[in-house]
PDB file of N, CA and C in Angstrom:
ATOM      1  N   UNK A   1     -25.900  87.726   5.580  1.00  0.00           N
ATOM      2  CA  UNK A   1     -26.134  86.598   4.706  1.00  0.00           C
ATOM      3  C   UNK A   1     -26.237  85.314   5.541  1.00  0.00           C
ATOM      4  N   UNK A   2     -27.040  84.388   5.237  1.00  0.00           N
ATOM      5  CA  UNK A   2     -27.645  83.286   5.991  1.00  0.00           C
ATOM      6  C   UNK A   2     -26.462  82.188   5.436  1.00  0.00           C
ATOM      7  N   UNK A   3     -25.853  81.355   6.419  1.00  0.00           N
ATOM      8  CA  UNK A   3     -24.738  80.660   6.257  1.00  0.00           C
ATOM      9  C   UNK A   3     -25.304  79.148   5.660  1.00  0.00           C
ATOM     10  N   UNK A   4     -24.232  78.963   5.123  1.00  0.00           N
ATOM     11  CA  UNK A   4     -24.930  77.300   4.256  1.00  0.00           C
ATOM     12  C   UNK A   4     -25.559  76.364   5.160  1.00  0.00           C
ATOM     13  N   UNK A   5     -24.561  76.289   6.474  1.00  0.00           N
ATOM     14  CA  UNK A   5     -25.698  75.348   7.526  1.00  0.00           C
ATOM     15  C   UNK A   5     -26.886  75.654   7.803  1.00  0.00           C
ATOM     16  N   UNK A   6     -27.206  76.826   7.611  1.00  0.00           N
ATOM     17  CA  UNK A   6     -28.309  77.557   8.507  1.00  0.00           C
ATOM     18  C   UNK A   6     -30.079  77.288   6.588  1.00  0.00           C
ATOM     19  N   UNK A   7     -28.505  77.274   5.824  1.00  0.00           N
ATOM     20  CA  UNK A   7     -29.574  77.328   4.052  1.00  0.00           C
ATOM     21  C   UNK A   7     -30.051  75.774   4.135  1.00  0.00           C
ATOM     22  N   UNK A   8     -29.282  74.830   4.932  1.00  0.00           N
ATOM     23  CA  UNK A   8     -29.630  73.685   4.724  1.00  0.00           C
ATOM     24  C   UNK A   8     -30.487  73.374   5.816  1.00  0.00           C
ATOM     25  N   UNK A   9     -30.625  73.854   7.137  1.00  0.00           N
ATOM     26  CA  UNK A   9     -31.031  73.744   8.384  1.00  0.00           C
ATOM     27  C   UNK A   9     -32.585  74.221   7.557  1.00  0.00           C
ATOM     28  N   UNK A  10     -33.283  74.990   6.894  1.00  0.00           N
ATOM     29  CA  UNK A  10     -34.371  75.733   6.877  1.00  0.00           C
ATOM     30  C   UNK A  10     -34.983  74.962   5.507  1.00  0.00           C
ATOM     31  N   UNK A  11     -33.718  73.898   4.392  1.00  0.00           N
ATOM     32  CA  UNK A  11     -34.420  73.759   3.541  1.00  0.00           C
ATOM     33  C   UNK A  11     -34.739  71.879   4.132  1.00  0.00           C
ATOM     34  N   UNK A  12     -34.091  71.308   5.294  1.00  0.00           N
ATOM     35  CA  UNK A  12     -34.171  70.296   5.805  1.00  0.00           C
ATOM     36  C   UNK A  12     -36.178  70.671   7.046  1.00  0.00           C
ATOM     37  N   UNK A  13     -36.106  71.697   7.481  1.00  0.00           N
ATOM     38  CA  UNK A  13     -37.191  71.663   8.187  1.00  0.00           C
ATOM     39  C   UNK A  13     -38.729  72.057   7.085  1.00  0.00           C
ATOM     40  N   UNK A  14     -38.128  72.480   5.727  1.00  0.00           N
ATOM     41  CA  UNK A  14     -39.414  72.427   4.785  1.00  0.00           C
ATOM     42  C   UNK A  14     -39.378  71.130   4.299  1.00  0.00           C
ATOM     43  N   UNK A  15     -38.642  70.052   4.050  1.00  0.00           N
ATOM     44  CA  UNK A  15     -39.055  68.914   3.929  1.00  0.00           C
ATOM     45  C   UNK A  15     -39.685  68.245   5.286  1.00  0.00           C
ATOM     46  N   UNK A  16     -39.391  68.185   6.411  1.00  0.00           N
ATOM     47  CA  UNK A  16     -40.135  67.355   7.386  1.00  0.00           C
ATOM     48  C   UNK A  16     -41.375  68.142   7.370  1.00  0.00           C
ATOM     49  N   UNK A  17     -41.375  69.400   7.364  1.00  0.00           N
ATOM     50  CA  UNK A  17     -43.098  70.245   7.448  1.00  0.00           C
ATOM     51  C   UNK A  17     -43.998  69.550   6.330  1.00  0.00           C
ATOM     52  N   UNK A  18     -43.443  69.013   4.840  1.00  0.00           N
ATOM     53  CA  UNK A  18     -43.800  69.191   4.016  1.00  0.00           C
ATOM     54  C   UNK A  18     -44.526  67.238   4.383  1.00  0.00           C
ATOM     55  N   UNK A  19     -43.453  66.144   4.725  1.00  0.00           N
ATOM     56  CA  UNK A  19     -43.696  65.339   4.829  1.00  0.00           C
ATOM     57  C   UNK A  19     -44.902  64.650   6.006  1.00  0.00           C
ATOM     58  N   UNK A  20     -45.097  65.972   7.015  1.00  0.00           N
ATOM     59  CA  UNK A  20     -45.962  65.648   8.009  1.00  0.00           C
ATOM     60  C   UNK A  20     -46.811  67.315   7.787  1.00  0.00           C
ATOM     61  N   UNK A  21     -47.224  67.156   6.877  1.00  0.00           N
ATOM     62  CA  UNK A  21     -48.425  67.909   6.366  1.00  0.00           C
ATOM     63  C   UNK A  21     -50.009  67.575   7.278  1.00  0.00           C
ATOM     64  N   UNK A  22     -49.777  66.426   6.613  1.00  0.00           N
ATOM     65  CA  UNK A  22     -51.158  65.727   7.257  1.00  0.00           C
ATOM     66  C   UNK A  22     -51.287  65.821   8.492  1.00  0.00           C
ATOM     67  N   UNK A  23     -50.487  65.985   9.422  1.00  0.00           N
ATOM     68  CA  UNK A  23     -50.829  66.760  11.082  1.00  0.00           C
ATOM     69  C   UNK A  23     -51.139  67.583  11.088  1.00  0.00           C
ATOM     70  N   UNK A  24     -50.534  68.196  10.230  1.00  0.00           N
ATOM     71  CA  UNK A  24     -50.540  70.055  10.369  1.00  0.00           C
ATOM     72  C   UNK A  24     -52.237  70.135   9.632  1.00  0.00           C
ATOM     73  N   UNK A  25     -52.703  69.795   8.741  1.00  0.00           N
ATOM     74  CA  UNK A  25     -53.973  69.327   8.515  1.00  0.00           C
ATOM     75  C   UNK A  25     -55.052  69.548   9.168  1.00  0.00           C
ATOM     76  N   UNK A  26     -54.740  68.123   9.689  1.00  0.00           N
ATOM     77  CA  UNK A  26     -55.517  67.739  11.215  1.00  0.00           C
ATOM     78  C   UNK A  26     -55.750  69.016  12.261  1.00  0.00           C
ATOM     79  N   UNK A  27     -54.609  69.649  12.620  1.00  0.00           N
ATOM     80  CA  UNK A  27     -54.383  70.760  13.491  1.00  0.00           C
ATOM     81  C   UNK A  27     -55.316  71.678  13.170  1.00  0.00           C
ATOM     82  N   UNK A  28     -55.630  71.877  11.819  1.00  0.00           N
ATOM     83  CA  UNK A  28     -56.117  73.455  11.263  1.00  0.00           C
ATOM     84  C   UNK A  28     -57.713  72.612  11.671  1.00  0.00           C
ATOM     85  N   UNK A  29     -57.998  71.662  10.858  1.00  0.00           N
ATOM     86  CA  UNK A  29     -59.329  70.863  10.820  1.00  0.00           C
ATOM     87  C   UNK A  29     -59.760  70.994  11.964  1.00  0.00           C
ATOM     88  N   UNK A  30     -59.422  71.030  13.139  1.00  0.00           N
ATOM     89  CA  UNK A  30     -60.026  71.424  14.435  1.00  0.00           C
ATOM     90  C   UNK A  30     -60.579  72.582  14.834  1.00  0.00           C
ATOM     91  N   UNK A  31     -60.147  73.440  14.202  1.00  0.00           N
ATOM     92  CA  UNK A  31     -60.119  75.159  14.217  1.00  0.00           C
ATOM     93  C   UNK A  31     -61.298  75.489  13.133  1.00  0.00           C
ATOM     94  N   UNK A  32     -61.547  74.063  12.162  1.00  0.00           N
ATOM     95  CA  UNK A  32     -62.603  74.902  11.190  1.00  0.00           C
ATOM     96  C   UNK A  32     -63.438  76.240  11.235  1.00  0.00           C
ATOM     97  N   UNK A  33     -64.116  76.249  12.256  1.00  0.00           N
ATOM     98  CA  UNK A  33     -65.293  76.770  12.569  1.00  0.00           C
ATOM     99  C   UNK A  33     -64.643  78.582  12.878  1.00  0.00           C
ATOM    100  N   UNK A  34     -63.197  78.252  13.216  1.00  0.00           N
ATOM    101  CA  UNK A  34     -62.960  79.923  13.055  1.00  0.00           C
ATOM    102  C   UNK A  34     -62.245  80.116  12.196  1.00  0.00           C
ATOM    103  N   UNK A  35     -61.662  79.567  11.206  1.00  0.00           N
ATOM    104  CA  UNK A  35     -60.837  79.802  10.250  1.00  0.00           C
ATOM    105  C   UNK A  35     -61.395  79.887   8.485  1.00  0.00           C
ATOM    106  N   UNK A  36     -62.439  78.378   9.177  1.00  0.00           N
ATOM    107  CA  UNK A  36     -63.108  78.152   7.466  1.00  0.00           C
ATOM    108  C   UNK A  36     -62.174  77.518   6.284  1.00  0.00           C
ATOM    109  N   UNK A  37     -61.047  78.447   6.641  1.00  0.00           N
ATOM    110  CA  UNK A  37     -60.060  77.762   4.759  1.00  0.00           C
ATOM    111  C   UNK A  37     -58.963  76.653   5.923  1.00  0.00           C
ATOM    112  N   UNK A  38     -59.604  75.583   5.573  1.00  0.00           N
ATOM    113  CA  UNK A  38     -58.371  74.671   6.151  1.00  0.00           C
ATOM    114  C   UNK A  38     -56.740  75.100   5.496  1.00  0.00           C
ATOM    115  N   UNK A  39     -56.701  74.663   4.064  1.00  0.00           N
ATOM    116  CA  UNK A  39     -55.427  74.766   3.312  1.00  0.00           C
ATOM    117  C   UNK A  39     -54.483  75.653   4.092  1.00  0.00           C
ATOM    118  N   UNK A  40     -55.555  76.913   3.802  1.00  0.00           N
ATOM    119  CA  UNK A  40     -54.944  78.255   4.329  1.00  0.00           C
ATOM    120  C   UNK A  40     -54.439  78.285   5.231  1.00  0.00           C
ATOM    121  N   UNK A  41     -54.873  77.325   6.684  1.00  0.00           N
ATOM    122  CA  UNK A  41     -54.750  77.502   7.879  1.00  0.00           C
ATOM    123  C   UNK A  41     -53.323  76.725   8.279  1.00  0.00           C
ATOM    124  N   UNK A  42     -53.795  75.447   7.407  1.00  0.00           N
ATOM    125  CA  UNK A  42     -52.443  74.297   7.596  1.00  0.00           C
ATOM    126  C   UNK A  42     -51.226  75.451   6.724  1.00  0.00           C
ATOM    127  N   UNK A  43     -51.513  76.211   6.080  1.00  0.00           N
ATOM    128  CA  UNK A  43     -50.389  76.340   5.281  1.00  0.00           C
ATOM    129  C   UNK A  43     -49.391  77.472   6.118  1.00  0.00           C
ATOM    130  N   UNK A  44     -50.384  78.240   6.721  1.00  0.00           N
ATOM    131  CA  UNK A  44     -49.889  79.219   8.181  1.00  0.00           C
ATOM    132  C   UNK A  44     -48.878  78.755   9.283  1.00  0.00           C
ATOM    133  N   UNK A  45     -49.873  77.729   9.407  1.00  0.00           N
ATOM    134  CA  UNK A  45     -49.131  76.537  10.574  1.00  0.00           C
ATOM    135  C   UNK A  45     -47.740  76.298  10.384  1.00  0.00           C
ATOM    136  N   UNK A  46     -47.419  75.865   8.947  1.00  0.00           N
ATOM    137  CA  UNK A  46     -46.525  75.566   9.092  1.00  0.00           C
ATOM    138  C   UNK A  46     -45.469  76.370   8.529  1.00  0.00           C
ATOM    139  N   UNK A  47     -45.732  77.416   8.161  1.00  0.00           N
ATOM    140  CA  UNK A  47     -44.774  78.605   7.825  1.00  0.00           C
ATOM    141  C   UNK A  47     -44.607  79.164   8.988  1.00  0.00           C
ATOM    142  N   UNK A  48     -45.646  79.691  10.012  1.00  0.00           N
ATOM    143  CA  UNK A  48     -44.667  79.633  11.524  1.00  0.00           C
ATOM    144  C   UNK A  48     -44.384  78.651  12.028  1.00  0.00           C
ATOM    145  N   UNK A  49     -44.317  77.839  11.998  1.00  0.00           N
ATOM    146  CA  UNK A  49     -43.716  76.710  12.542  1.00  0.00           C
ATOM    147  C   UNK A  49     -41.579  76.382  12.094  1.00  0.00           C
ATOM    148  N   UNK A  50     -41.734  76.865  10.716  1.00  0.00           N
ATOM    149  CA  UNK A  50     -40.524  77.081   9.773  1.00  0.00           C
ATOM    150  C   UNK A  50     -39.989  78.103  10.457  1.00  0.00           C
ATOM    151  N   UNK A  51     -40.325  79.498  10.826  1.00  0.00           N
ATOM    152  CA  UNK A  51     -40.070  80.852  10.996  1.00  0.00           C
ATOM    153  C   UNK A  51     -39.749  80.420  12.622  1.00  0.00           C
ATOM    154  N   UNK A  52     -40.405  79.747  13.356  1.00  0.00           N
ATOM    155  CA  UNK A  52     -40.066  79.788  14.454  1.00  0.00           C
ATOM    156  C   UNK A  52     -38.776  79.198  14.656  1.00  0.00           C
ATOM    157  N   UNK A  53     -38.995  78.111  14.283  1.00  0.00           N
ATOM    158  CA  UNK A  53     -37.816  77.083  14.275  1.00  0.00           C
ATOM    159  C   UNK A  53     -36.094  77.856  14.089  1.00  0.00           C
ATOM    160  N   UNK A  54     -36.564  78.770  12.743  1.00  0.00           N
ATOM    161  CA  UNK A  54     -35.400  79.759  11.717  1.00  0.00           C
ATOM    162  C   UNK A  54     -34.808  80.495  13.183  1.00  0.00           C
ATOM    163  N   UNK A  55     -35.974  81.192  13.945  1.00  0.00           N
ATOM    164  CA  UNK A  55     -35.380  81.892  14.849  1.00  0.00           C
ATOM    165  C   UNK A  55     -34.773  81.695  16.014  1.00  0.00           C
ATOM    166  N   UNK A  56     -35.255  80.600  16.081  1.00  0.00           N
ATOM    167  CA  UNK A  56     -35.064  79.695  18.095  1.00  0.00           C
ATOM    168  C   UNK A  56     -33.325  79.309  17.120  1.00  0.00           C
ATOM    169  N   UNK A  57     -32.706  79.024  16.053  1.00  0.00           N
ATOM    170  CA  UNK A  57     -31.431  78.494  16.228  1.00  0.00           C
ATOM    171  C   UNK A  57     -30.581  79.695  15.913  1.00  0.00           C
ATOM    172  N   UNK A  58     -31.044  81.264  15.754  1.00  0.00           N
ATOM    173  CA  UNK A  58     -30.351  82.198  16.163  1.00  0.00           C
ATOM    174  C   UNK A  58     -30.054  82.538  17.342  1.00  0.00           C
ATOM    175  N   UNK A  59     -31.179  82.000  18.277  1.00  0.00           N
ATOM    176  CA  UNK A  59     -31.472  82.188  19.749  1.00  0.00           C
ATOM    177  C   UNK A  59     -30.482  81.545  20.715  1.00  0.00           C
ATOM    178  N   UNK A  60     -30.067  80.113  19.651  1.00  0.00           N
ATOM    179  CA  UNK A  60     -29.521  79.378  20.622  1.00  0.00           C
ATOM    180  C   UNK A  60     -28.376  79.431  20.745  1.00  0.00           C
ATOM    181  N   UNK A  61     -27.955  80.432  19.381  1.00  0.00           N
ATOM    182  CA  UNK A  61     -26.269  80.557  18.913  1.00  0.00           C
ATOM    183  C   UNK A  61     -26.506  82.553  19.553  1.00  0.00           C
ATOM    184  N   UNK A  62     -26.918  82.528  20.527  1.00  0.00           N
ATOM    185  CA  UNK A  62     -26.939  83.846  21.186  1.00  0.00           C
ATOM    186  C   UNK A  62     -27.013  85.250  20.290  1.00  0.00           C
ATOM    187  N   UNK A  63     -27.721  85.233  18.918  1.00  0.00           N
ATOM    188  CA  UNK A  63     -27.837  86.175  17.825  1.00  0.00           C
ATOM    189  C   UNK A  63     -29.082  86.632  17.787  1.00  0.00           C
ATOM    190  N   UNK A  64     -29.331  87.607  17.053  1.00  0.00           N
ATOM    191  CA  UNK A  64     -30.382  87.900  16.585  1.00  0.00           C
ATOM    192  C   UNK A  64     -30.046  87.786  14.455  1.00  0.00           C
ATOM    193  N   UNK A  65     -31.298  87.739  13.845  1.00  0.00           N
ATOM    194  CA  UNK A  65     -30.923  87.508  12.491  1.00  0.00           C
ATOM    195  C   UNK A  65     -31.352  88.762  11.845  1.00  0.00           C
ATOM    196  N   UNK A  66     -30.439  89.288  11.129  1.00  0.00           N
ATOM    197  CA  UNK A  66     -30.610  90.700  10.785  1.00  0.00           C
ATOM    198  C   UNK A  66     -31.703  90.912   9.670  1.00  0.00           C
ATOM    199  N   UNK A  67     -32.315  92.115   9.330  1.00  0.00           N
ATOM    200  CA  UNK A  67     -33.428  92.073   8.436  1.00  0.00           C
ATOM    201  C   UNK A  67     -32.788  91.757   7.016  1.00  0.00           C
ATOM    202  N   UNK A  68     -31.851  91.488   6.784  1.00  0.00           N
ATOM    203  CA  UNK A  68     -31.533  90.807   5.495  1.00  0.00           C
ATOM    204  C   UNK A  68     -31.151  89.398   5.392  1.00  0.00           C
ATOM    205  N   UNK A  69     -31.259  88.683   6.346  1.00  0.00           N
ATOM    206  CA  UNK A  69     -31.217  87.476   7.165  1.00  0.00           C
ATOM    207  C   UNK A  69     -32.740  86.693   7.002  1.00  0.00           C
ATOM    208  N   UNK A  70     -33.630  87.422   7.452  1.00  0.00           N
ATOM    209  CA  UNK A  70     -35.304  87.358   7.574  1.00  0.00           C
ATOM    210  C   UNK A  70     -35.275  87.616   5.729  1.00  0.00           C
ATOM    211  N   UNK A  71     -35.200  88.331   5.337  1.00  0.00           N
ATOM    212  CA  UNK A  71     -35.386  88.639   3.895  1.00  0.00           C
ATOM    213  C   UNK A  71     -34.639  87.711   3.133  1.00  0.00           C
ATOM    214  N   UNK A  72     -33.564  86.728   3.491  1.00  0.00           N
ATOM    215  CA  UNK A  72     -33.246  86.014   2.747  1.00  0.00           C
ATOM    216  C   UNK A  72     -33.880  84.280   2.914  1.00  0.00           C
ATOM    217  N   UNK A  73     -34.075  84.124   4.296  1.00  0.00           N
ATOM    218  CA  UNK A  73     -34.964  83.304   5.003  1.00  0.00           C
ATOM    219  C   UNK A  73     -36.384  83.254   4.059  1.00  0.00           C
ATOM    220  N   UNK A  74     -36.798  84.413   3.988  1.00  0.00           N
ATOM    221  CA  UNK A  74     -38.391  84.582   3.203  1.00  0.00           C
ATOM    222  C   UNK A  74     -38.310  83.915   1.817  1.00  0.00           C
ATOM    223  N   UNK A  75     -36.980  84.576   1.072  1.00  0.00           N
ATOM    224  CA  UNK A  75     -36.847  84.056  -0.301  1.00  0.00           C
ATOM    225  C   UNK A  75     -37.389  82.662  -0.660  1.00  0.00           C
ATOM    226  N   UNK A  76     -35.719  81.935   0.304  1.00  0.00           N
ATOM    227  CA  UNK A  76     -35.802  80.404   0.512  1.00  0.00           C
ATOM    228  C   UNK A  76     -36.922  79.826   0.601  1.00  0.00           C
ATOM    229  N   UNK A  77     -37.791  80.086   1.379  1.00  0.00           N
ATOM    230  CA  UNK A  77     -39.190  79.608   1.922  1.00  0.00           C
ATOM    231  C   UNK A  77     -40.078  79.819   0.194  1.00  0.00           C
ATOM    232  N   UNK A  78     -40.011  81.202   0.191  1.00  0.00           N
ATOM    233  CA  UNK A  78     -41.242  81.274  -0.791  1.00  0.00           C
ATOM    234  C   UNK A  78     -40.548  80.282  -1.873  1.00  0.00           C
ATOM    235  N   UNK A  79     -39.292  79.971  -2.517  1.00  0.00           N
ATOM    236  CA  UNK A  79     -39.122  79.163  -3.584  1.00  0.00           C
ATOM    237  C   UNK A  79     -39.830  77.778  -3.594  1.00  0.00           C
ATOM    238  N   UNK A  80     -39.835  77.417  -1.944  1.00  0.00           N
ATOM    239  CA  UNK A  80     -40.417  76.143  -2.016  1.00  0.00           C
ATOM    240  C   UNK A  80     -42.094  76.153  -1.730  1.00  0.00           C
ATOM    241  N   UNK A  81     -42.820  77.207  -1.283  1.00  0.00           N
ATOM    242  CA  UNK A  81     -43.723  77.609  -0.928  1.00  0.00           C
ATOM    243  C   UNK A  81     -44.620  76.703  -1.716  1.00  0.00           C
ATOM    244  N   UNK A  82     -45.054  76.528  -2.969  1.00  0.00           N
ATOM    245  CA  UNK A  82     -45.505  75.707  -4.092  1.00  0.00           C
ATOM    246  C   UNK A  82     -45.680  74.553  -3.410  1.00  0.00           C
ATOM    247  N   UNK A  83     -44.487  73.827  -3.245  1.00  0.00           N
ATOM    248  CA  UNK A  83     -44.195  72.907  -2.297  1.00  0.00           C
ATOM    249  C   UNK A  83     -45.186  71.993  -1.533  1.00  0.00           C
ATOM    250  N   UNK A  84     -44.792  73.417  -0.319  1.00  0.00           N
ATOM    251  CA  UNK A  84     -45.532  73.004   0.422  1.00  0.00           C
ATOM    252  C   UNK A  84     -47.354  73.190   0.764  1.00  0.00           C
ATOM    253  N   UNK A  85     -47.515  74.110  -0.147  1.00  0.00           N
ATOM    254  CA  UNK A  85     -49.085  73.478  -0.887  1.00  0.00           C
ATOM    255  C   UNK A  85     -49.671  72.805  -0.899  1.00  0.00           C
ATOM    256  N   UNK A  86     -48.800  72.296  -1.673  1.00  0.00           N
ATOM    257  CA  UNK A  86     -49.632  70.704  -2.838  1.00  0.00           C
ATOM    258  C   UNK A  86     -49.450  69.960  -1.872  1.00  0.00           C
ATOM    259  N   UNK A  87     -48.706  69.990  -0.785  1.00  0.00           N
ATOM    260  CA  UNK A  87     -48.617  68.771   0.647  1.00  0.00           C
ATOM    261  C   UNK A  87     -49.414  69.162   1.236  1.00  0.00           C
ATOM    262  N   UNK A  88     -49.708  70.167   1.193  1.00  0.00           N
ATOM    263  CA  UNK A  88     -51.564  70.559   2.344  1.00  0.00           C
ATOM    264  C   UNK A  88     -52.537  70.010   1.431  1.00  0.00           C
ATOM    265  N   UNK A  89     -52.743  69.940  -0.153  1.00  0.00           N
ATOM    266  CA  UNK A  89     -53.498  69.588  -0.441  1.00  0.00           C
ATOM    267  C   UNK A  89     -53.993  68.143  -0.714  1.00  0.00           C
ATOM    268  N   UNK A  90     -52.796  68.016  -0.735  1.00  0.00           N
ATOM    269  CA  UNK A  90     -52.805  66.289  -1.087  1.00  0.00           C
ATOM    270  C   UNK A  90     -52.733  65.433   0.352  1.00  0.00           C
ATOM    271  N   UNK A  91     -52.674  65.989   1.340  1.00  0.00           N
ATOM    272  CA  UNK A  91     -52.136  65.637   2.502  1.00  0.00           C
ATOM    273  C   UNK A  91     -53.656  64.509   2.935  1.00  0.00           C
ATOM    274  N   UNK A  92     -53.678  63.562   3.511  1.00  0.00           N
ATOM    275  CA  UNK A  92     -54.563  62.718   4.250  1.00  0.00           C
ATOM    276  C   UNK A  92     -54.364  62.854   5.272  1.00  0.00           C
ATOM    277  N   UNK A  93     -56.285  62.751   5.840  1.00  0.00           N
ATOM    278  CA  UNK A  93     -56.298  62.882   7.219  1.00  0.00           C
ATOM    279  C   UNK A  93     -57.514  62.367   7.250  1.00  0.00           C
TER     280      UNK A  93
END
């Protein structure tokens, strides 16, 4: 089970992803030409970007996060997933 610091650590890095959308944007917008679906692309971006993040502070506390750890990680994410959408879509660039 994913510890409250770690519930707040993952729902604190979907708000900054969510608030700097519009980079993540930008990022995909460069890639057009092999990707085609911007949204799609920004919206990738920053779900590994979340996932990476999730894992580098198991890394740093010398753990690995068990598959019900990742499965509870996923939950969290997808609740806000909506979210972070409508910040790719609405996002300026």
């Amino acid at each position: 089970m994913i510890s409250e610091s770690t519930r707040s650590f993952i729902d604190s890095l979907v708000d900054y992803y969510i608030s700097e959308s519009g980079s993540y944007r930008q990022m995909a917008k460069s890639y057009a030409e092999e990707v085609g679906d911007i949204p799609s692309a920004t919206f990738g971006i920053i779900l590994g970007s979340i996932y990476s993040a999730f894992i580098q502070s198991y890394t740093n506390q010398q753990q690995k996060p068990s598959l019900e750890d990742i499965q509870e990680f996923t939950h969290i994410v997808k609740k806000r997933a909506a979210q972070i959408k409508r910040s790719v879509l609405d996002a300026k660039v």
